[in-house]
Every structure is written in C-alpha cells, then in structure tokens.
N, C-alpha and C. Protein backbone atom coordinates (compact mmCIF):
# COMPACT_ATOMS: atom_id res chain seq x y z
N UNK A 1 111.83 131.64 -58.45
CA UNK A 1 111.82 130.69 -57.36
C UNK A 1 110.60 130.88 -56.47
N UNK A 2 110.06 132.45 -56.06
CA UNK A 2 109.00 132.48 -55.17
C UNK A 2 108.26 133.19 -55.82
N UNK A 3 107.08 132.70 -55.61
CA UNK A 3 105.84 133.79 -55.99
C UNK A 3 104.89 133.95 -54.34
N UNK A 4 104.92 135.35 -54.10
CA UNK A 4 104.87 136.36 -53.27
C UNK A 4 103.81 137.49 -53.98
N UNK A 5 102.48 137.34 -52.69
CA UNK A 5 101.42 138.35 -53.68
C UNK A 5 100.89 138.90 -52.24
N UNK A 6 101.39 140.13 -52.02
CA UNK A 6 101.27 141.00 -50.91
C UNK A 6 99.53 141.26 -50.81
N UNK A 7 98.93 141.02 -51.95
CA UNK A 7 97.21 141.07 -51.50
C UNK A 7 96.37 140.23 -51.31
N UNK A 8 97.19 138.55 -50.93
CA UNK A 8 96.80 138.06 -50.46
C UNK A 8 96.47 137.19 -49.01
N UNK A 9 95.48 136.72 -49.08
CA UNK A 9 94.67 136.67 -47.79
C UNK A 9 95.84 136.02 -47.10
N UNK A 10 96.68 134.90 -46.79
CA UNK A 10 97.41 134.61 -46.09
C UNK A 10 98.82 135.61 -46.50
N UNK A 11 99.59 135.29 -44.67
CA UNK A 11 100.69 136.38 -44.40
C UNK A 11 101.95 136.07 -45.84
N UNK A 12 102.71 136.77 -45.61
CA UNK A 12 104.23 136.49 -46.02
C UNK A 12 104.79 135.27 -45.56
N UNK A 13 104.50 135.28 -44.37
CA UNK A 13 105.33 134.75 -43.76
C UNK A 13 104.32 132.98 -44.21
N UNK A 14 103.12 132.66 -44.62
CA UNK A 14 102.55 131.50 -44.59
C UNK A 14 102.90 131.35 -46.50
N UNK A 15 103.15 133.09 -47.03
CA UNK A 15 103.51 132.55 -48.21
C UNK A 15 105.20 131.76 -48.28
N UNK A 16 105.99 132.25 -48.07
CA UNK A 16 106.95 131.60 -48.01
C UNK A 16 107.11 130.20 -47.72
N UNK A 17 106.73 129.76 -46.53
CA UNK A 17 106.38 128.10 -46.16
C UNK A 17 105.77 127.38 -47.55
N UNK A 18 104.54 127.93 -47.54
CA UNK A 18 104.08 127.32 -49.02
C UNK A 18 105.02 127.17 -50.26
N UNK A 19 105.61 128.35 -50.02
CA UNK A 19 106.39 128.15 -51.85
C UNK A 19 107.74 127.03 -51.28
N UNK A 20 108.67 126.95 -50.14
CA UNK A 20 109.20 125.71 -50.38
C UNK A 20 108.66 124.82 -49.68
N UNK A 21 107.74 124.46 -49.00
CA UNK A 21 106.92 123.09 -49.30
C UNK A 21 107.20 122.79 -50.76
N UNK A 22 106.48 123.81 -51.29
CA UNK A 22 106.27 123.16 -52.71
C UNK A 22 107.55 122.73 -53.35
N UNK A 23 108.35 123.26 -53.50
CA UNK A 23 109.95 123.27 -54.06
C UNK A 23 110.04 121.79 -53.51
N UNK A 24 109.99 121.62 -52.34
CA UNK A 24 110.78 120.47 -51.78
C UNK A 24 109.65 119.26 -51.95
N UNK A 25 108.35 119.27 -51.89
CA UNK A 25 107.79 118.36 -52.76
C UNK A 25 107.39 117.96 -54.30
N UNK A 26 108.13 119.03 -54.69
CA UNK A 26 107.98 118.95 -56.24
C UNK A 26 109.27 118.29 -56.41
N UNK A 27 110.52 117.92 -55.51
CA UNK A 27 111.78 117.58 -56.02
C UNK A 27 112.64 118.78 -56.50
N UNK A 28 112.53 119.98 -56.43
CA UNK A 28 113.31 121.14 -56.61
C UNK A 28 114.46 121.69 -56.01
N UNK A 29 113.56 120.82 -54.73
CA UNK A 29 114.79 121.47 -53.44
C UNK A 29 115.02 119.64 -53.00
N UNK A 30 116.11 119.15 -53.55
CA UNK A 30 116.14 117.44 -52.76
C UNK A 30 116.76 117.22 -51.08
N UNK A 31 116.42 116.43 -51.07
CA UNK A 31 116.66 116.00 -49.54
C UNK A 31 118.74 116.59 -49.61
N UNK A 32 118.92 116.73 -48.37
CA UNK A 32 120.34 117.40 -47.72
C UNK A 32 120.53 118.58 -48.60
N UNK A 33 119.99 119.27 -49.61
CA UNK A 33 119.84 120.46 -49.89
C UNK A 33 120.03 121.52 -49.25
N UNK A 34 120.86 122.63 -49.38
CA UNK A 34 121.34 123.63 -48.26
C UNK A 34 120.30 124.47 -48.93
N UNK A 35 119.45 125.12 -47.89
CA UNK A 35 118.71 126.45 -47.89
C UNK A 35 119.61 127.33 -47.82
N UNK A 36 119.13 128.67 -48.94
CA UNK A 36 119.73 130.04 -48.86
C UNK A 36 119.72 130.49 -47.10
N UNK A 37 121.13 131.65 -46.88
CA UNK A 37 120.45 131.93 -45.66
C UNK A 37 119.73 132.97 -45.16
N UNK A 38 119.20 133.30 -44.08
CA UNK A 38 118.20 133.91 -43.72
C UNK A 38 118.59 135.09 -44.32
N UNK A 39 119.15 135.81 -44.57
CA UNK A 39 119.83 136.77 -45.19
C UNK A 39 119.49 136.88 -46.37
N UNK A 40 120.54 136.23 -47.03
CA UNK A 40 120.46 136.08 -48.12
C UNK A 40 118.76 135.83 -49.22
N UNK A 41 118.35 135.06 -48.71
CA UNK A 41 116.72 134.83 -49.06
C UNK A 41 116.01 135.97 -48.94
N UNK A 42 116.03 136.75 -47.55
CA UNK A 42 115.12 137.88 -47.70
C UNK A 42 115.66 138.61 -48.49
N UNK A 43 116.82 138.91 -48.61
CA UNK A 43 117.43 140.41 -49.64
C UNK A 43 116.41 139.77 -51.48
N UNK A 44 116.76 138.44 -51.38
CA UNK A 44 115.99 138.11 -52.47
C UNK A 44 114.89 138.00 -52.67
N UNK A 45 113.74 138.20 -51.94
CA UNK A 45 112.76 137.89 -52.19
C UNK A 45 112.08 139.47 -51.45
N UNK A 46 113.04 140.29 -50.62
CA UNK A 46 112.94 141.32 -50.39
C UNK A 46 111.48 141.17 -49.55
N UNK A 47 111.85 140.34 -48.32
CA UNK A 47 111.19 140.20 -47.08
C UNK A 47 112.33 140.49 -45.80
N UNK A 48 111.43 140.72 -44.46
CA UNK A 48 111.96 141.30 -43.46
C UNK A 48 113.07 139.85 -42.58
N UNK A 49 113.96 139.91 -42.78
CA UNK A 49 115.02 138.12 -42.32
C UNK A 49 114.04 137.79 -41.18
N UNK A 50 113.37 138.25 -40.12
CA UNK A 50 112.70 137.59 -39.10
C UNK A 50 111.30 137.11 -39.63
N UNK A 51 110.78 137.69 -40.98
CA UNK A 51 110.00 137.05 -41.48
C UNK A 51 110.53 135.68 -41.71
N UNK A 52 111.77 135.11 -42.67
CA UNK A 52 112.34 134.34 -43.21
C UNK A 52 112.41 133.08 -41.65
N UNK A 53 113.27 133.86 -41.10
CA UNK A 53 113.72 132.62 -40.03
C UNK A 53 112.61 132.24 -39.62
N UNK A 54 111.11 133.13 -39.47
CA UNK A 54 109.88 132.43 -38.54
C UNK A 54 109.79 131.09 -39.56
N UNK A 55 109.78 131.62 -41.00
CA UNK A 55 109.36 130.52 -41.53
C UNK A 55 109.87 129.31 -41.75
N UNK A 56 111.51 129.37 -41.93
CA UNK A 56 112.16 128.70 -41.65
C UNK A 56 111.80 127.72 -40.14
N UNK A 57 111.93 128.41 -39.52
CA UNK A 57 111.48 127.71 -37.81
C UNK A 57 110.66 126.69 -38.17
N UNK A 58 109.09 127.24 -38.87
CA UNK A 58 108.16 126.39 -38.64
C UNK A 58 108.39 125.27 -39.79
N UNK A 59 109.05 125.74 -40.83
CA UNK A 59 109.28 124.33 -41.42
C UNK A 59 110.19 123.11 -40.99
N UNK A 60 111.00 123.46 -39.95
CA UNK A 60 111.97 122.77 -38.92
C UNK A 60 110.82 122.43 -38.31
N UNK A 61 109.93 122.83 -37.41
CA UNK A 61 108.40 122.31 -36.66
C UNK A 61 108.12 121.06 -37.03
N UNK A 62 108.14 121.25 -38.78
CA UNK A 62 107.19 120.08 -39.50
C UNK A 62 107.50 119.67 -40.08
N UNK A 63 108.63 119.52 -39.58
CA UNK A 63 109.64 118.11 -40.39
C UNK A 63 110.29 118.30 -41.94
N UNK A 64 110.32 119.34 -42.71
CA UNK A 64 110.45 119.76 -43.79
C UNK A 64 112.21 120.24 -43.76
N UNK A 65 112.44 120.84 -43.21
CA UNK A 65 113.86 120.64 -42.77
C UNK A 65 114.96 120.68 -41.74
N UNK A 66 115.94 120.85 -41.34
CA UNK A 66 116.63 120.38 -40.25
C UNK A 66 117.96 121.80 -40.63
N UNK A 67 118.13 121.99 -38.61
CA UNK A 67 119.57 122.84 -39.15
C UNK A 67 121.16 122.40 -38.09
N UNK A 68 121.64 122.30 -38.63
CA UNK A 68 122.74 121.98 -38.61
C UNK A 68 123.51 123.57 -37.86
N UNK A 69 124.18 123.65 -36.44
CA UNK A 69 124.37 125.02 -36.12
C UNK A 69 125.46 125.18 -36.50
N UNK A 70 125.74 126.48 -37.46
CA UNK A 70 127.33 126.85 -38.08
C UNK A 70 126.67 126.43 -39.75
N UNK A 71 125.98 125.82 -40.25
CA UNK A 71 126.25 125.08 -41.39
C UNK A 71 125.02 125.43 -42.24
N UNK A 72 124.02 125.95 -41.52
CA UNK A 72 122.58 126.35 -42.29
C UNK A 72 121.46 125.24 -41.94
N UNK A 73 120.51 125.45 -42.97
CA UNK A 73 119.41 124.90 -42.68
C UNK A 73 119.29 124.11 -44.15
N UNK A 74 118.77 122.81 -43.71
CA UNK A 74 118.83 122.04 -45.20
C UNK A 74 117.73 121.15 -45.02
N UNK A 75 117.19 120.52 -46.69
CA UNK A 75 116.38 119.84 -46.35
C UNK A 75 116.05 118.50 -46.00
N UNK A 76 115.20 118.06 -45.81
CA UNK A 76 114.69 116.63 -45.22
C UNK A 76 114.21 115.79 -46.06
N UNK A 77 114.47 114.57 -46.05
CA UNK A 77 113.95 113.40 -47.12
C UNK A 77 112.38 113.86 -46.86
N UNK A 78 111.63 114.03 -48.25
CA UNK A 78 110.48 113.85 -47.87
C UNK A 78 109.76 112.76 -48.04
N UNK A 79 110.20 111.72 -47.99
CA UNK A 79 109.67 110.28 -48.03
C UNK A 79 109.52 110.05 -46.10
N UNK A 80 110.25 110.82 -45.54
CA UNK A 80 110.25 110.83 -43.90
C UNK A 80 109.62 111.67 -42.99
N UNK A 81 108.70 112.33 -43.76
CA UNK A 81 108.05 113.31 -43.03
C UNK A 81 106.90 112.33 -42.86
N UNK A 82 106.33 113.30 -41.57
CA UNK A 82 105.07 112.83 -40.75
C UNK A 82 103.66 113.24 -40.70
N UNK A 83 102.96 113.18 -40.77
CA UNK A 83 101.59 113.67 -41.12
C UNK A 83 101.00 114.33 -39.74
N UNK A 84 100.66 115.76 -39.92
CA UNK A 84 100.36 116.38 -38.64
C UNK A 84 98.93 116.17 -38.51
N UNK A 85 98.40 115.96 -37.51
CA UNK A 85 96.42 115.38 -37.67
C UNK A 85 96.09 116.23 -37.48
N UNK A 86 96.26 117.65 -37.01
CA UNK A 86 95.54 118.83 -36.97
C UNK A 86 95.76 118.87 -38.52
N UNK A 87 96.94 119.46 -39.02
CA UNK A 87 96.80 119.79 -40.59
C UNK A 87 96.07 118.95 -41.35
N UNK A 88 96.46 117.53 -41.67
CA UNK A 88 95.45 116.92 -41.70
C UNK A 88 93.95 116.90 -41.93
N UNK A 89 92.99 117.33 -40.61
CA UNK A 89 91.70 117.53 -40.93
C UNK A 89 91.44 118.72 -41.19
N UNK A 90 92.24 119.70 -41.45
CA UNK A 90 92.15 121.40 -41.96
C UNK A 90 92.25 121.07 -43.92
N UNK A 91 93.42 120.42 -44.01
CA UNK A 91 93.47 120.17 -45.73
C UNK A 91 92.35 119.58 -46.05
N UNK A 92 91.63 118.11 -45.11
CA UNK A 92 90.72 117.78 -45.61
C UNK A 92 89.15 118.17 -46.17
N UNK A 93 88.99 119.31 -45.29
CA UNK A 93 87.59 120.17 -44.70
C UNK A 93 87.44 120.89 -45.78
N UNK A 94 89.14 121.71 -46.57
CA UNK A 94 88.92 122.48 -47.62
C UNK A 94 88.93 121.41 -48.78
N UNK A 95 89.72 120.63 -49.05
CA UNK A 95 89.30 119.49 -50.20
C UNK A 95 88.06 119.38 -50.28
N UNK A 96 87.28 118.96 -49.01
CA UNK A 96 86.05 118.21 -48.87
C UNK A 96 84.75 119.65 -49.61
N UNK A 97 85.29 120.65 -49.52
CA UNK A 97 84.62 122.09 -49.51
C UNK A 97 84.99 122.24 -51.24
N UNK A 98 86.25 121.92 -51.57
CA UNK A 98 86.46 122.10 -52.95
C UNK A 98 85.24 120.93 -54.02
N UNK A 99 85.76 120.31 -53.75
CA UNK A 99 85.48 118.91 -54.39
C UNK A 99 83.64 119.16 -53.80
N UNK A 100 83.11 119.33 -53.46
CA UNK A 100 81.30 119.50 -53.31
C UNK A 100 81.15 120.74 -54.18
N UNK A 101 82.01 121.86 -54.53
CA UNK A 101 81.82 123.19 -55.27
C UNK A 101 81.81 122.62 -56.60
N UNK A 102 83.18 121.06 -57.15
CA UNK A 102 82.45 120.84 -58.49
C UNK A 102 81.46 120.22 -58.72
N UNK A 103 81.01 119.55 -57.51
CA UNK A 103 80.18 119.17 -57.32
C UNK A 103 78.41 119.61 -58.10
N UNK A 104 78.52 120.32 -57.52
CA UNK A 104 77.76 121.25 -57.25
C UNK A 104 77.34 122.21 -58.81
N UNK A 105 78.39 122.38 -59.71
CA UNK A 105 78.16 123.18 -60.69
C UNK A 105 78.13 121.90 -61.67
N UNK A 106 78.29 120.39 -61.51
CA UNK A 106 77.41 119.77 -62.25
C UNK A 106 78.14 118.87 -62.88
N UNK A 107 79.42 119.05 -62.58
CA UNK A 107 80.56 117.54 -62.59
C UNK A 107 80.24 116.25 -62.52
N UNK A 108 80.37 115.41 -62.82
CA UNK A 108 79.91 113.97 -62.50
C UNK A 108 81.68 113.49 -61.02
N UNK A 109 81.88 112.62 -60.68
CA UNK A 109 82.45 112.29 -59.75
C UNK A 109 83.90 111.93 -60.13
N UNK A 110 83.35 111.36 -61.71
CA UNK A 110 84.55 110.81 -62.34
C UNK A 110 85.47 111.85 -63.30
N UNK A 111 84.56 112.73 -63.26
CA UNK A 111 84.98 114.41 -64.02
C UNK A 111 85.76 114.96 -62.73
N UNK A 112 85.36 114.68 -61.50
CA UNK A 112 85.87 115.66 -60.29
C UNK A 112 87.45 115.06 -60.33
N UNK A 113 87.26 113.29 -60.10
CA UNK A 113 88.33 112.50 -60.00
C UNK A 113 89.16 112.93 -60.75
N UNK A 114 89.21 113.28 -62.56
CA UNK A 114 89.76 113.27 -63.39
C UNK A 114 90.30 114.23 -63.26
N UNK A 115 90.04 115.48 -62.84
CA UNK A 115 90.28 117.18 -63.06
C UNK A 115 91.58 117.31 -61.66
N UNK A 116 91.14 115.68 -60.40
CA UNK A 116 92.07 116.07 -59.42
C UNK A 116 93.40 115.79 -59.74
N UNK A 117 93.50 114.99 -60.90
CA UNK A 117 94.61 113.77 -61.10
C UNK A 117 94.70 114.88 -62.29
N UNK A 118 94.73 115.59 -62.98
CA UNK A 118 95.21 116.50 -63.70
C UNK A 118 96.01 117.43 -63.05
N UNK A 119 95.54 117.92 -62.22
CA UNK A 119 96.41 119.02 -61.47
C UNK A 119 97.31 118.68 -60.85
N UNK A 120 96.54 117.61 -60.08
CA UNK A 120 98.45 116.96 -59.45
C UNK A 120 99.39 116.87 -60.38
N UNK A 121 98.87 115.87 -61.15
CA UNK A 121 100.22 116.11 -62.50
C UNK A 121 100.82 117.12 -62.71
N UNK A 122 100.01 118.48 -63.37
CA UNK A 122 100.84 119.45 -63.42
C UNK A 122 101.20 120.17 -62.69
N UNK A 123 100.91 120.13 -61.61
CA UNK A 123 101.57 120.51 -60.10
C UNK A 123 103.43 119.93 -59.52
N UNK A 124 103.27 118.78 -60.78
CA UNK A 124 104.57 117.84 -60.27
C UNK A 124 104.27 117.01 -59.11
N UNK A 125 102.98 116.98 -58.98
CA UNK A 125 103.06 115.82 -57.57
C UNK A 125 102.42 114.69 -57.36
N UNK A 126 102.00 114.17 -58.65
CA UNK A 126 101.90 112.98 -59.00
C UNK A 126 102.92 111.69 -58.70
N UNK A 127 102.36 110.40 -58.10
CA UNK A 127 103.16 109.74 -57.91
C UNK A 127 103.46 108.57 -59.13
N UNK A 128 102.92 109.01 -60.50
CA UNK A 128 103.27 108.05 -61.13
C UNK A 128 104.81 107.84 -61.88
C-alpha cells in the first residue's frame, strides 16, 4: 500500500500525503472510503501516529478528505476538489523544469508530449 524511503529528500510525513493522494487519485481509495486509523496506519507502516494524524490533517486542509468525529476520517469525491494556486505554480515551475531537461537532451516536443501521456497512463491517471 505505501512506499516509504527514509533517504529521501522529502519528510515522512510529505511521504505519506503523497502515497494517498495517489491511492485516492488513482481510484484505490474511492470517494466515502474509511481511512485506516491513526493507529492503526502507523503500527503499519511503522511511523510515529502524530506523524500520521499531521498528515492526515493536511489532507483534510486540501480537500482530499473529511472526518466525521467518532467515525474516522474518509475520503472525498475527487471530482470536488479544488485547485490550490500556491500548489499550483510550485507543480508547474517543476513540470516547466522537467519538461526543458527533455528538452534539452534532444527530444523533439512531440517525443516530450508522447513520453508525458505515457506515464500518466501508467501512473493510472489518465483521463481516457
């Protein structure tokens, strides 16, 4: 379910967010989906629970899921989430930084295009 790599450059705590983002935009985790609880998740993934709940928190922040008090934390249609404009021009800056690197080693535009629409696919996050 998580992949967790203690030598990398972002925290625990930004890995976790990432891995269910991903879950829940890949369709893994569907909308009203009950999240494990804070407990329970860290013993599994064998993180500190106040790691868990920060992250939890901030995905409640950003619209990713909602908690219900007594009942847990579950997720959110993601057809209803909102686009944050700080995040926003941060994803874009590194896209914009990716996409000039194939640039750069000699891709044509329609090779860059092609290679982006590959990965989404196998990423699962293709909208076709």
């Amino acid at each position: 379910m998580f992949q967790l790599d203690p030598r990398s450059r972002k925290s625990i705590y930004e890995q976790v967010i990432d891995n269910l983002k991903e879950l829940i935009m890949t369709g893994e985790l569907k909308a009203g989906e009950k999240l494990p609880s804070v407990r329970d998740l860290s013993k599994t993934i064998t993180v500190n629970p106040n790691t868990v709940q920060k992250a939890y928190r901030e995905l409640e922040r950003q619209g990713y899921t909602y908690t219900q008090s007594g009942l847990g934390t579950f997720v959110c249609d993601k057809r209803e989430l909102t686009v944050d404009p700080v995040e926003l021009k941060k994803a874009e800056a590194r896209l914009g930084d990716s996409l000039k690197q194939l640039l750069y080693m000699g891709l044509s535009v329609e090779e860059v295009l092609e290679k982006a629409k590959t990965l989404l696919e196998e990423g699962g996050l293709s909208n076709d």
